[in-house]
N, C-alpha and C. Protein backbone atom coordinates (compact mmCIF):
# COMPACT_ATOMS: atom_id res chain seq x y z
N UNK A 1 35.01 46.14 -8.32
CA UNK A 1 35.65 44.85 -8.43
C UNK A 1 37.14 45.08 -8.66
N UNK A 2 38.14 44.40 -7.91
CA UNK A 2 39.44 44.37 -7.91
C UNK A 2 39.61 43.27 -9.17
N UNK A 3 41.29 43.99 -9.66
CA UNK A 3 41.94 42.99 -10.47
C UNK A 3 42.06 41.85 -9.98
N UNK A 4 42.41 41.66 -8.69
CA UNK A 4 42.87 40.41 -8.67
C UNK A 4 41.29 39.60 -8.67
N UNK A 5 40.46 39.90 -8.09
CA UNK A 5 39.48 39.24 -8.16
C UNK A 5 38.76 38.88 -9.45
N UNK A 6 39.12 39.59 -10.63
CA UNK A 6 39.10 39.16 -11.73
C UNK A 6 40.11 38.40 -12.31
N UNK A 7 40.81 38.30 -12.12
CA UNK A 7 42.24 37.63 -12.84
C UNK A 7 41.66 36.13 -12.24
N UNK A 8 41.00 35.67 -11.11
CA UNK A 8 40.47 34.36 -10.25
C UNK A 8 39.35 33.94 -11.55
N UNK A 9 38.62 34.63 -12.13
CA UNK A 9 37.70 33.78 -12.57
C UNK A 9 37.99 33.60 -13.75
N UNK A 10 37.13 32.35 -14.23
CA UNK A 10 37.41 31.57 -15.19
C UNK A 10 36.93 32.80 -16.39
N UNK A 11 37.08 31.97 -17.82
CA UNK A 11 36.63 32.99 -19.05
C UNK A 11 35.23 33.20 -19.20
N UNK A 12 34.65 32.33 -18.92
CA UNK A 12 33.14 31.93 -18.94
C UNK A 12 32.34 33.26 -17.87
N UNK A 13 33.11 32.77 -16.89
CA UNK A 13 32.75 33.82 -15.88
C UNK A 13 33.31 35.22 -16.28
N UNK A 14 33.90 35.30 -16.74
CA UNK A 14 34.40 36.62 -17.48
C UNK A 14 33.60 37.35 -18.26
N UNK A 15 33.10 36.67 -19.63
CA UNK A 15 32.55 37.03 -20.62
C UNK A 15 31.05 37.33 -19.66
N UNK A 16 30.55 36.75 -19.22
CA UNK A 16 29.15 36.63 -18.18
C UNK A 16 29.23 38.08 -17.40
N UNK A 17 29.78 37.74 -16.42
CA UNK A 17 30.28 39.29 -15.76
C UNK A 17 30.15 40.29 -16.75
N UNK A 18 30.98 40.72 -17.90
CA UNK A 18 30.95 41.51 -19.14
C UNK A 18 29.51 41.68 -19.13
N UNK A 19 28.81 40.80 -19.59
CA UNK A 19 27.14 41.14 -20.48
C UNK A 19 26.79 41.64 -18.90
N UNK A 20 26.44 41.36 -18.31
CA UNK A 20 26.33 41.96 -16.54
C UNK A 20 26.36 43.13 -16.70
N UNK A 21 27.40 43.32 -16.56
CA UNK A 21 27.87 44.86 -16.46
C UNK A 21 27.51 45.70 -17.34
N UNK A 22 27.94 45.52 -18.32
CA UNK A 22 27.26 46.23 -19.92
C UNK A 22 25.83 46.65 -19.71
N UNK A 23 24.98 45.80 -19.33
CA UNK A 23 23.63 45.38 -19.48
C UNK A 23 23.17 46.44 -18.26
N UNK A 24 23.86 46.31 -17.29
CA UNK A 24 23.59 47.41 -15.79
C UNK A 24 23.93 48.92 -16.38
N UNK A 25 24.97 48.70 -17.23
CA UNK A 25 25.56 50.02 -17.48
C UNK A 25 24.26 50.51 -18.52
N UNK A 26 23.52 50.16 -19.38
CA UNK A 26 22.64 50.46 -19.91
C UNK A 26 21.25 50.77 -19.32
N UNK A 27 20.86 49.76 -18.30
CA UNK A 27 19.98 50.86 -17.49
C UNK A 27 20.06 51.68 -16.85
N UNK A 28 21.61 51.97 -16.11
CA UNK A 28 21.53 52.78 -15.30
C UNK A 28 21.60 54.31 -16.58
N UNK A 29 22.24 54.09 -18.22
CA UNK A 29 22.24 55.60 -19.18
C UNK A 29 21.12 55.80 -19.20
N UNK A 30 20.06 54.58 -19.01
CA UNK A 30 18.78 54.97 -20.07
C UNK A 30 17.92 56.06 -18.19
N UNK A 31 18.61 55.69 -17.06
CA UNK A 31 17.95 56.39 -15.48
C UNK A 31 18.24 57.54 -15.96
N UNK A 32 19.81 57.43 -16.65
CA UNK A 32 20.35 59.05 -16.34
C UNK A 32 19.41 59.99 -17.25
N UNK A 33 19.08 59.35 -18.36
CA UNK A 33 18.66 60.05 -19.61
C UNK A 33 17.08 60.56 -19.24
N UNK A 34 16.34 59.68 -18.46
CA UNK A 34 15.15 60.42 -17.67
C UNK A 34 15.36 61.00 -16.62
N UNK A 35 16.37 61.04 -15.89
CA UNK A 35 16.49 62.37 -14.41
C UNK A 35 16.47 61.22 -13.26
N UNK A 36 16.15 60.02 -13.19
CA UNK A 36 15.78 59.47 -12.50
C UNK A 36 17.41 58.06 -11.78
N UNK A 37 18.29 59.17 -12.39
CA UNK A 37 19.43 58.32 -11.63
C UNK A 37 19.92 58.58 -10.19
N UNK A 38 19.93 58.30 -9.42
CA UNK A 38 20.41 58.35 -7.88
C UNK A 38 21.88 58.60 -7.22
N UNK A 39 22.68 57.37 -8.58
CA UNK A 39 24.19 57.27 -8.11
C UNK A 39 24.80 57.83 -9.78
N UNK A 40 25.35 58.95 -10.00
CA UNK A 40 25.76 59.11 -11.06
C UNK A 40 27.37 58.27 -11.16
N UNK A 41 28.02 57.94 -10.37
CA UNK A 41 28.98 57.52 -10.04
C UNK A 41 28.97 56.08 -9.96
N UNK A 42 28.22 55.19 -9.94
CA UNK A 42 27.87 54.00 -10.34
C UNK A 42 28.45 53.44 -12.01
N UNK A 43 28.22 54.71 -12.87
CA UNK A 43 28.02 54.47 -14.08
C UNK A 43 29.81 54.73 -14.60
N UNK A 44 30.52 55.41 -13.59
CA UNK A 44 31.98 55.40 -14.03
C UNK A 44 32.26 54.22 -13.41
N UNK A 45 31.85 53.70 -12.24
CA UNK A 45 32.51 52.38 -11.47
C UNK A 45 32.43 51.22 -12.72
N UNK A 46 30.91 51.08 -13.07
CA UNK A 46 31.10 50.42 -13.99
C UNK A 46 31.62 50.45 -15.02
N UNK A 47 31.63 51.46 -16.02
CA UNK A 47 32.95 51.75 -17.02
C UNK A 47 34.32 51.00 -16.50
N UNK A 48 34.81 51.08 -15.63
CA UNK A 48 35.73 50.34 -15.13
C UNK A 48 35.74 49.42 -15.22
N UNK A 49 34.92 48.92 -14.34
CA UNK A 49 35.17 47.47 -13.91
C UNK A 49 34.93 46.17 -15.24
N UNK A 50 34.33 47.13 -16.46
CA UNK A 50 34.37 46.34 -17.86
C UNK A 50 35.73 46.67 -18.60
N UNK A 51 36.19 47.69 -18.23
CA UNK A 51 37.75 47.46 -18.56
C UNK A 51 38.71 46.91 -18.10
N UNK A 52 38.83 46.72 -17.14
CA UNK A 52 39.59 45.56 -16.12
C UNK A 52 38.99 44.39 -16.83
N UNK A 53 37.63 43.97 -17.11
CA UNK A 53 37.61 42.69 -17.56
C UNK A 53 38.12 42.62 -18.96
N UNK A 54 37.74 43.70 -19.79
CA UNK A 54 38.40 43.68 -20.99
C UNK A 54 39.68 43.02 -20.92
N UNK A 55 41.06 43.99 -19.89
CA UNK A 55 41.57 43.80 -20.04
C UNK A 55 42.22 42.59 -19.80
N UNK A 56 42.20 41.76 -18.61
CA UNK A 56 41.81 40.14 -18.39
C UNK A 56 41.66 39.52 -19.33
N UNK A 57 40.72 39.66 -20.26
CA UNK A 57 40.23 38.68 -21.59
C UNK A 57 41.12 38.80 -22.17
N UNK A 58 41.64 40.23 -22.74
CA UNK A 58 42.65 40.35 -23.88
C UNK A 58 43.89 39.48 -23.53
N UNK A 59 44.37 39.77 -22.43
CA UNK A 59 45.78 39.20 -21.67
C UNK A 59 45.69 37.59 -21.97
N UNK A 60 44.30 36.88 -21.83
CA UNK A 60 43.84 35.48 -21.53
C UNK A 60 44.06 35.03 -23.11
N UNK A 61 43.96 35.98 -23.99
CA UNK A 61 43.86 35.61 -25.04
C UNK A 61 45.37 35.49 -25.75
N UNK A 62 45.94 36.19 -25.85
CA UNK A 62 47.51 36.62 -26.03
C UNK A 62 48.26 35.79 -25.39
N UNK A 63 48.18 35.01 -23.87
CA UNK A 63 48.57 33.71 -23.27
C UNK A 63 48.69 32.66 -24.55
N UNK A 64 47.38 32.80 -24.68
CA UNK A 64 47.05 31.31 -25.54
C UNK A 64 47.61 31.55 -26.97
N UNK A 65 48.03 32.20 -27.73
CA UNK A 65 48.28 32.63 -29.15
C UNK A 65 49.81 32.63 -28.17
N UNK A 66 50.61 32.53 -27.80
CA UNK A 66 52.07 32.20 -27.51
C UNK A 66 52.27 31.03 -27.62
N UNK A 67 50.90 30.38 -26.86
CA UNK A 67 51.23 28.45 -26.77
C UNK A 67 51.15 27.88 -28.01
């Protein structure tokens, strides 16, 4: 997932996406942890792509504490 395509969605959709991802990122540790993972590289994409949203939220938040 691209920044900009995160920077488009709302917070709701943000935080959502987040548990998503998190939640994928946890089955795919618990594949790795039995042998039974396929894409080990999946599991850095996602590391990412919850930091990009992190970072989105934080930014969204720091907007609003100026106003």
């Amino acid at each position: 997932m691209k920044m900009k395509e995160i920077i488009q969605l709302s917070t709701d959709e943000l935080l959502t996406k987040r548990r998503d991802l998190r939640q994928e990122s946890l089955h795919l540790r618990l594949q790795q942890q039995s042998g039974q993972l396929e894409q080990p590289s999946r599991l850095r994409l996602l590391r990412r792509d919850v930091a990009r949203i992190e970072t989105a939220f934080s930014e969204r938040v720091k907007q609003r504490e100026k106003k």
